[in-house]
N, C-alpha and C. Protein backbone atom coordinates (compact mmCIF):
# COMPACT_ATOMS: atom_id res chain seq x y z
N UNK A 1 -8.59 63.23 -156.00
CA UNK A 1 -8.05 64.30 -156.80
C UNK A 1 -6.68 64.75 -156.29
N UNK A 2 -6.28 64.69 -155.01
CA UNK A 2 -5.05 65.19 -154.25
C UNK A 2 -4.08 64.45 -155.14
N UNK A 3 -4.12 63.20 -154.94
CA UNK A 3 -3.31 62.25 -155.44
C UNK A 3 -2.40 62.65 -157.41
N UNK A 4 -3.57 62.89 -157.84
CA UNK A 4 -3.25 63.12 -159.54
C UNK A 4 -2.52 64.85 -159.42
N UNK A 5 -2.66 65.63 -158.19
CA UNK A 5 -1.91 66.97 -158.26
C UNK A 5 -0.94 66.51 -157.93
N UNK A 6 -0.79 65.91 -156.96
CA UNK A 6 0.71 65.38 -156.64
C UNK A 6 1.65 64.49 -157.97
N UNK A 7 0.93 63.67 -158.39
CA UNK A 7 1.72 63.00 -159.10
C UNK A 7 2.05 64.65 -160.81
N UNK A 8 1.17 65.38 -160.54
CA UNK A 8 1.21 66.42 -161.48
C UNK A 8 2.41 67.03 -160.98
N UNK A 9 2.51 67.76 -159.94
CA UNK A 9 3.96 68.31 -159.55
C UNK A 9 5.17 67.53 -159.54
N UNK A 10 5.17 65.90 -159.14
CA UNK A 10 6.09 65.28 -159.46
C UNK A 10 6.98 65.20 -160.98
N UNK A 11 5.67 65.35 -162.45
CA UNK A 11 6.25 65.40 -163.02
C UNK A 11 6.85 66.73 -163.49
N UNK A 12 6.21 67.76 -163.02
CA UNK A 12 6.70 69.16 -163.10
C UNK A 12 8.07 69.13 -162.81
N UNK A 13 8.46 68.88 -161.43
CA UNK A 13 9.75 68.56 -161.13
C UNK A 13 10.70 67.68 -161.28
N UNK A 14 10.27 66.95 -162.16
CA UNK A 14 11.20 65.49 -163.06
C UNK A 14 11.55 66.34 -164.14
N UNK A 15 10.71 67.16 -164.76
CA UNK A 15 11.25 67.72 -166.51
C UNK A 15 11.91 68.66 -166.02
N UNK A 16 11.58 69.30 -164.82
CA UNK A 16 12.36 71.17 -164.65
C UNK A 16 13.91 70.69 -164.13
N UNK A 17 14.08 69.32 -163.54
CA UNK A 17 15.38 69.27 -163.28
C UNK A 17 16.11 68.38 -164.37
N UNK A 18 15.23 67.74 -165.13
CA UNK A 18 15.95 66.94 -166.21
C UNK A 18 16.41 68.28 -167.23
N UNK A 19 15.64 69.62 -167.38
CA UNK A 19 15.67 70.19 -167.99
C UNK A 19 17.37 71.03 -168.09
N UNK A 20 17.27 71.51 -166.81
CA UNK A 20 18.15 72.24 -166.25
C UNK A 20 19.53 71.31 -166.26
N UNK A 21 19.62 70.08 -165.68
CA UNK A 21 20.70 69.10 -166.11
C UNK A 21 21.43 68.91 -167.05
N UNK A 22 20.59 68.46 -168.02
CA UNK A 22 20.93 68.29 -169.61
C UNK A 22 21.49 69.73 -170.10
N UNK A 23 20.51 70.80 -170.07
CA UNK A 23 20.92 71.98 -170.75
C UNK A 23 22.11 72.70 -170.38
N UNK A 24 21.77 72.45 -168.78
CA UNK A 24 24.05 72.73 -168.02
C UNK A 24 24.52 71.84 -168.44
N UNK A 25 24.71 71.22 -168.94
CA UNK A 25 25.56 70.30 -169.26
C UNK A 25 26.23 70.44 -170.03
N UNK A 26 25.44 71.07 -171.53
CA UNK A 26 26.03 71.68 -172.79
C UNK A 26 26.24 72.88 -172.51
N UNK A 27 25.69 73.90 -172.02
CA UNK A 27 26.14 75.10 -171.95
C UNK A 27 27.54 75.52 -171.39
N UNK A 28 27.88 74.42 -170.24
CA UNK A 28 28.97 74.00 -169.40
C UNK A 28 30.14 73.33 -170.54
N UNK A 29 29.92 73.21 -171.43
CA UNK A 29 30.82 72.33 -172.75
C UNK A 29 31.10 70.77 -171.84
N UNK A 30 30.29 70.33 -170.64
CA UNK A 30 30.47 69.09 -170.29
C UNK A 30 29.98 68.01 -171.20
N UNK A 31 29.35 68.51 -171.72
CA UNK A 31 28.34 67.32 -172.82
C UNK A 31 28.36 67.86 -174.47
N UNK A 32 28.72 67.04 -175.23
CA UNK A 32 28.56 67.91 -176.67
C UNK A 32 27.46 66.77 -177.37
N UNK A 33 27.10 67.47 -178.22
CA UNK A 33 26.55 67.01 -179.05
C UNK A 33 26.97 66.83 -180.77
N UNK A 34 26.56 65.41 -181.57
CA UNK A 34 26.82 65.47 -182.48
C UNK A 34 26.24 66.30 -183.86
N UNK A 35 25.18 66.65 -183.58
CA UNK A 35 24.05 67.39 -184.32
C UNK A 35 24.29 68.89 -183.69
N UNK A 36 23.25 69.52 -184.54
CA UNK A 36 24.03 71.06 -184.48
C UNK A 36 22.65 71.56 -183.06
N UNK A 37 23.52 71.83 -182.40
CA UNK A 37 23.15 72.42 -181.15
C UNK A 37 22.37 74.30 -181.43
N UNK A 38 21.26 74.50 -180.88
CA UNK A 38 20.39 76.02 -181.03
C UNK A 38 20.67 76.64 -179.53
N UNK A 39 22.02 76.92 -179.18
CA UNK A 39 22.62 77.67 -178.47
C UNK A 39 20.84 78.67 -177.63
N UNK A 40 19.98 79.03 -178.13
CA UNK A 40 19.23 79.94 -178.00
C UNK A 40 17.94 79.09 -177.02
N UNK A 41 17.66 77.85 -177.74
CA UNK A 41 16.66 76.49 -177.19
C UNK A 41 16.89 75.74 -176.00
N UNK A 42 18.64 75.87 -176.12
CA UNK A 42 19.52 75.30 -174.49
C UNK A 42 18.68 76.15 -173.40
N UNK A 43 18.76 77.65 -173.73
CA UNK A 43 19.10 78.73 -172.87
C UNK A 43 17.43 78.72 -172.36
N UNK A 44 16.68 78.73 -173.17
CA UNK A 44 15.42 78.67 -173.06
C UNK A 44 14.83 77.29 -172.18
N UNK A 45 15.31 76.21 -172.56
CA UNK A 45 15.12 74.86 -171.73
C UNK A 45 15.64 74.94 -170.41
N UNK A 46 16.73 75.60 -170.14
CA UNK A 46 17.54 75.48 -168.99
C UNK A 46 16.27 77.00 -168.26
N UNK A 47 16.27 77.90 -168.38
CA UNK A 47 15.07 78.63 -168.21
C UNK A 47 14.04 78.18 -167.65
N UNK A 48 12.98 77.34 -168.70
CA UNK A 48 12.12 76.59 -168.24
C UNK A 48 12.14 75.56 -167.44
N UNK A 49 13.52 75.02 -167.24
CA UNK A 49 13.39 74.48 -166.08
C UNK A 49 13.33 74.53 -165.23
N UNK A 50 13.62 76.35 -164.67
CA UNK A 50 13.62 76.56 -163.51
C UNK A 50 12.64 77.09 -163.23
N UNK A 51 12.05 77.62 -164.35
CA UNK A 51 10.07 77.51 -164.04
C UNK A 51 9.23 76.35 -163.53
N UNK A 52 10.03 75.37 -164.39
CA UNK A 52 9.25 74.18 -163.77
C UNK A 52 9.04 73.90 -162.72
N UNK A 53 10.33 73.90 -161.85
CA UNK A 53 10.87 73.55 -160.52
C UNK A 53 9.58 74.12 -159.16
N UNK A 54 9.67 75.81 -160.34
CA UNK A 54 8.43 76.01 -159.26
C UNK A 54 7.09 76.52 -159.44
N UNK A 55 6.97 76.04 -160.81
CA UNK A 55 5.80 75.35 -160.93
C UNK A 55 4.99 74.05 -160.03
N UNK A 56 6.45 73.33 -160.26
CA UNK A 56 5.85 71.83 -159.11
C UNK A 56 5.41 72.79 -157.72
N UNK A 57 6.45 73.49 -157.72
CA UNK A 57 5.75 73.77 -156.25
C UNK A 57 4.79 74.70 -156.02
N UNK A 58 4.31 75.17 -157.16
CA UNK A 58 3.08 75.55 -156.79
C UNK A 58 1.83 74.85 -156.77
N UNK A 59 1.92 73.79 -157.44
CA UNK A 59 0.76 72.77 -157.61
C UNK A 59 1.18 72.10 -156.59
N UNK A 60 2.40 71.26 -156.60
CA UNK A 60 2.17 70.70 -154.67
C UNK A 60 1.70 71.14 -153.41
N UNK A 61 1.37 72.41 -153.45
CA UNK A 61 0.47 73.50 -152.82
C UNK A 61 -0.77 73.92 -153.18
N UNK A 62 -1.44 73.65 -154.31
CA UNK A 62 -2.48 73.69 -154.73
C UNK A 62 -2.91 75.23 -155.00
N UNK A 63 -1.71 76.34 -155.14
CA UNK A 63 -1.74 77.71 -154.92
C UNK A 63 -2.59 77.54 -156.50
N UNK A 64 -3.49 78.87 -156.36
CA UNK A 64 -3.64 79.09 -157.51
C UNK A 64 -3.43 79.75 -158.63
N UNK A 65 -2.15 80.26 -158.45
CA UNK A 65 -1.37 80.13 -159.41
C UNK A 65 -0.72 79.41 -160.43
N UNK A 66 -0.93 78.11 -160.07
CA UNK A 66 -0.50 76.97 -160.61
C UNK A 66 -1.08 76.96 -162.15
N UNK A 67 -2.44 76.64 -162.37
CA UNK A 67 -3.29 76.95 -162.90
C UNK A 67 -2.44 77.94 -164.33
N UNK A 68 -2.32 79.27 -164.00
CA UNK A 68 -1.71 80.07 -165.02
C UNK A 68 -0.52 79.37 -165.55
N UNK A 69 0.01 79.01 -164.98
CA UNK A 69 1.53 78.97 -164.92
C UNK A 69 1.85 77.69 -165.58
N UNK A 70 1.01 76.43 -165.59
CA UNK A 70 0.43 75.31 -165.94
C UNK A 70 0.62 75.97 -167.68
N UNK A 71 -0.46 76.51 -168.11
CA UNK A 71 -0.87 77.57 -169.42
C UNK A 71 0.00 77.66 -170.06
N UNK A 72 0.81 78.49 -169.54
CA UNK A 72 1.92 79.83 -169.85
C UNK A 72 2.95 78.67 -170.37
N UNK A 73 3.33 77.61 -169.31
CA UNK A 73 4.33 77.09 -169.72
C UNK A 73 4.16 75.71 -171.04
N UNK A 74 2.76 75.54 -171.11
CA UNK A 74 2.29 74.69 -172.13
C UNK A 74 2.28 75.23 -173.76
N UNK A 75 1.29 76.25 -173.49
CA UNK A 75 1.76 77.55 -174.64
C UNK A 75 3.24 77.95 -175.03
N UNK A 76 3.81 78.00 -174.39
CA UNK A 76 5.66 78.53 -174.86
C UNK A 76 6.00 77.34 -175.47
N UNK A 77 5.94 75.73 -174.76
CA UNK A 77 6.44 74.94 -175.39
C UNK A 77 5.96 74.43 -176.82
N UNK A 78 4.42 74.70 -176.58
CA UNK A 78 3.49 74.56 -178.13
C UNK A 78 4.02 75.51 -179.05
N UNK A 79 4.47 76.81 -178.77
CA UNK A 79 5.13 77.67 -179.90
C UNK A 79 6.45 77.19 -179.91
N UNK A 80 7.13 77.26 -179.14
CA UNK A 80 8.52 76.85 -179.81
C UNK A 80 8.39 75.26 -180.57
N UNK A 81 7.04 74.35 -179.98
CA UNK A 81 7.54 73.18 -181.27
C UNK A 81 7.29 73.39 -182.36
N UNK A 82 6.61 74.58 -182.35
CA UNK A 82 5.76 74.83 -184.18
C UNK A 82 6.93 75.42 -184.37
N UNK A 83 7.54 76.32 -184.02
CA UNK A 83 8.75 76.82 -184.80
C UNK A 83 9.49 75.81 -185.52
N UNK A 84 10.19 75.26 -184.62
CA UNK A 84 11.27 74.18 -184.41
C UNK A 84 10.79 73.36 -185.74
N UNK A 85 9.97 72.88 -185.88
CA UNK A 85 8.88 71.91 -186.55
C UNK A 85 8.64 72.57 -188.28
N UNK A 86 8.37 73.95 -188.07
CA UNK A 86 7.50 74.63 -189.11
C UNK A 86 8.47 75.33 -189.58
N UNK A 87 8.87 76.03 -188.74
CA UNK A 87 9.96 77.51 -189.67
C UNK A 87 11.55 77.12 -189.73
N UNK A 88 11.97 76.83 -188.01
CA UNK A 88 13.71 76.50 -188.37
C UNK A 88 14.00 75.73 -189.46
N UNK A 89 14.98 76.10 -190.06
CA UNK A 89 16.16 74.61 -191.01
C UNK A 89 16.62 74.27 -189.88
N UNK A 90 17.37 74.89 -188.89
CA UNK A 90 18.34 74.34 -188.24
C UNK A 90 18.27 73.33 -187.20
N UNK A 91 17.34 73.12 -186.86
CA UNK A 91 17.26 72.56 -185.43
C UNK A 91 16.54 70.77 -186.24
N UNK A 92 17.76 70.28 -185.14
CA UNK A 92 17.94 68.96 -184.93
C UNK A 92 16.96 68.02 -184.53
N UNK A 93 16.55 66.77 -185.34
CA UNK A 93 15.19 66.21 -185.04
C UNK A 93 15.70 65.68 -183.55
N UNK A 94 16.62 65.85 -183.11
CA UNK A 94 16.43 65.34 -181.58
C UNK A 94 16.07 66.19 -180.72
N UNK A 95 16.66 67.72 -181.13
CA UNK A 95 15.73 68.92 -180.51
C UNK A 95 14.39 69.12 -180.75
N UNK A 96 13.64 68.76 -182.03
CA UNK A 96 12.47 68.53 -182.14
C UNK A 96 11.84 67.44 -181.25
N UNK A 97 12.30 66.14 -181.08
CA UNK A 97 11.61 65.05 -180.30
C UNK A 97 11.50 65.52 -178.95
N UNK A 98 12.93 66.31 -178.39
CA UNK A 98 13.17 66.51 -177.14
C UNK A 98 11.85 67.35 -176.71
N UNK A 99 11.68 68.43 -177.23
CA UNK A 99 10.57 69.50 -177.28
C UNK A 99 9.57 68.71 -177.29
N UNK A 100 8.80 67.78 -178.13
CA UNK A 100 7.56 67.23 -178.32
C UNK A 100 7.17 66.68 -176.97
N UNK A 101 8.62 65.73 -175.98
CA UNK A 101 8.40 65.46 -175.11
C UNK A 101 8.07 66.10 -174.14
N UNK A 102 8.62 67.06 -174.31
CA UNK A 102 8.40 68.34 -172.79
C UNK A 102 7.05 68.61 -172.98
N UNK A 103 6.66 68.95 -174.40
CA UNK A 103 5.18 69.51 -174.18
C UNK A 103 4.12 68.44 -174.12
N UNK A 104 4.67 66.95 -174.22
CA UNK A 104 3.62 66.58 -174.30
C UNK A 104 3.71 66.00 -172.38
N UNK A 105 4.23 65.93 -171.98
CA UNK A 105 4.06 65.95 -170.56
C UNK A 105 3.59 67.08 -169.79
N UNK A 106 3.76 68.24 -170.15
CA UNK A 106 3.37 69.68 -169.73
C UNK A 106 1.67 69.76 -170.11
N UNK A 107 1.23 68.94 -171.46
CA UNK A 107 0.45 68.57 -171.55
C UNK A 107 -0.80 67.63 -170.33
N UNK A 108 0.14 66.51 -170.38
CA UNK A 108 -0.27 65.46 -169.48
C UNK A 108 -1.11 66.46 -167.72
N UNK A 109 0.41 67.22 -167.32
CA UNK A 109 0.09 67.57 -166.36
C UNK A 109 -1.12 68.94 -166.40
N UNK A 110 -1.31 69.55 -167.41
CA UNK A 110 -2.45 70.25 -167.41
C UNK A 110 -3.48 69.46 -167.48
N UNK A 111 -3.82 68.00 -167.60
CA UNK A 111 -4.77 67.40 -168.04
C UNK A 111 -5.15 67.01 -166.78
N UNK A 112 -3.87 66.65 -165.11
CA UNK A 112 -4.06 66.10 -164.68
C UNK A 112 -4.30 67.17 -163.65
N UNK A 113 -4.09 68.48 -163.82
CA UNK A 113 -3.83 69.05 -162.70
C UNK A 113 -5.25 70.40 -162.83
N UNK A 114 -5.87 70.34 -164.07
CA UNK A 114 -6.76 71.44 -164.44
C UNK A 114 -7.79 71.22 -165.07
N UNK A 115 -7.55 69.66 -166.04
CA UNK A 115 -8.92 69.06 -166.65
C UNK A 115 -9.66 68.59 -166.34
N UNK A 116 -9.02 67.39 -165.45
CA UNK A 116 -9.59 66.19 -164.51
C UNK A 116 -10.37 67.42 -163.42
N UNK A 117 -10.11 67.56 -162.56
CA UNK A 117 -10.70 68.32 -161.27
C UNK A 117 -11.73 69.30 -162.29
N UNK A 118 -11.83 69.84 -163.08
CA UNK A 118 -12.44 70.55 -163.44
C UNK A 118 -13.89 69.75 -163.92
N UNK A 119 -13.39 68.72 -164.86
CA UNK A 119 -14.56 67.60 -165.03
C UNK A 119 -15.25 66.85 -164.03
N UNK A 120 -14.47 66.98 -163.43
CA UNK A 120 -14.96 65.89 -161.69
C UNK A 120 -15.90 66.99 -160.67
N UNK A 121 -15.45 68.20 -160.82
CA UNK A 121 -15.86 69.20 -159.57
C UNK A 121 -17.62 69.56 -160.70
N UNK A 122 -17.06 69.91 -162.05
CA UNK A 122 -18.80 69.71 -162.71
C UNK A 122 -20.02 68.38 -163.09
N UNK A 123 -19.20 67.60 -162.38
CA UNK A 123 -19.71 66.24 -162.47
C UNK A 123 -20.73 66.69 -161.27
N UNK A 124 -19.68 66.21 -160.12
CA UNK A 124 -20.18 66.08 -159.02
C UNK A 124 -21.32 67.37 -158.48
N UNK A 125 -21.24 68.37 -158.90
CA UNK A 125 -22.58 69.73 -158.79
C UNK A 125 -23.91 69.28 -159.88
N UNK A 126 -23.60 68.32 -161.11
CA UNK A 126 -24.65 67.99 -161.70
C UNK A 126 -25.40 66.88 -160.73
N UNK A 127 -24.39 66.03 -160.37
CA UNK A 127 -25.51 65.18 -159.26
C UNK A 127 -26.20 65.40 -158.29
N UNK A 128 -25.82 66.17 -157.72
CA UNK A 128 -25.71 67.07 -156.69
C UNK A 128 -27.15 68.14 -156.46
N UNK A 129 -28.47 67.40 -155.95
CA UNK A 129 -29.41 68.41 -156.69
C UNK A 129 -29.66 69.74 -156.06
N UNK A 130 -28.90 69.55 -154.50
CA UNK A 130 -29.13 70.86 -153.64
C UNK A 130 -28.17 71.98 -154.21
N UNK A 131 -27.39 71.79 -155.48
CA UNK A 131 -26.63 72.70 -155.86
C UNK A 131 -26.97 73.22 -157.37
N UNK A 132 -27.36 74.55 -157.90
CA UNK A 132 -28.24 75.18 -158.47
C UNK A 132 -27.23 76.26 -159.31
């Protein structure tokens, strides 16, 4: 189980700095884009990335906080893709893909960091007959 938290914070900290990169980048006018940019989604990505950052490090610690924070940041990205998706005109199917990706790795790592152990730790108490 150690192993799949770790590789869980790794990717925590692959998206929170890819996040933060990309989004300075444009905010910085170093990078433009050809499609119409949501000035508001940058600000928010670049944000969450620095949640991410320590997010990883709370799951590379196994704090339990992680756990919430895991949630919190899965939920924000699930609402902003329904927006993005459902209500904006404006926003760019590459800002849509971009988003799908974040959450679906934010995904991944709740699966790996809160589902798995959770299925495994009630596994192992069902076999388990001295435990009641």
């Amino acid at each position: 189980m150690k192993i799949l938290k770790k590789i869980a914070a790794v990717l925590a900290l692959f998206i929170g700095v890819m996040s933060i990169f990309a989004g300075s980048k444009v905010l910085l006018g170093i990078d433009t884009k050809d499609y119409p940019v949501l000035i508001w989604l940058i600000v928010y990505n670049v944000i969450m990335g620095v949640v991410s950052i320590y997010a990883a490090f709370l799951i590379w610690k196994t704090d339990y906080r992680a756990n919430n924070l895991i949630t919190i940041i899965l939920t924000l990205h699930l609402l902003v893709l329904l927006y993005l998706n459902f209500i904006s005109e404006s926003a760019a199917h590459e800002s849509k893909m971009a988003m799908v990706f974040r959450t679906v790795i934010w995904l991944v790592i709740a699966v790996m960091y809160i589902q798995i152990p959770l299925y495994l730790n009630k596994k192992s108490q069902a076999n388990n007959p001295n435990t009641k």
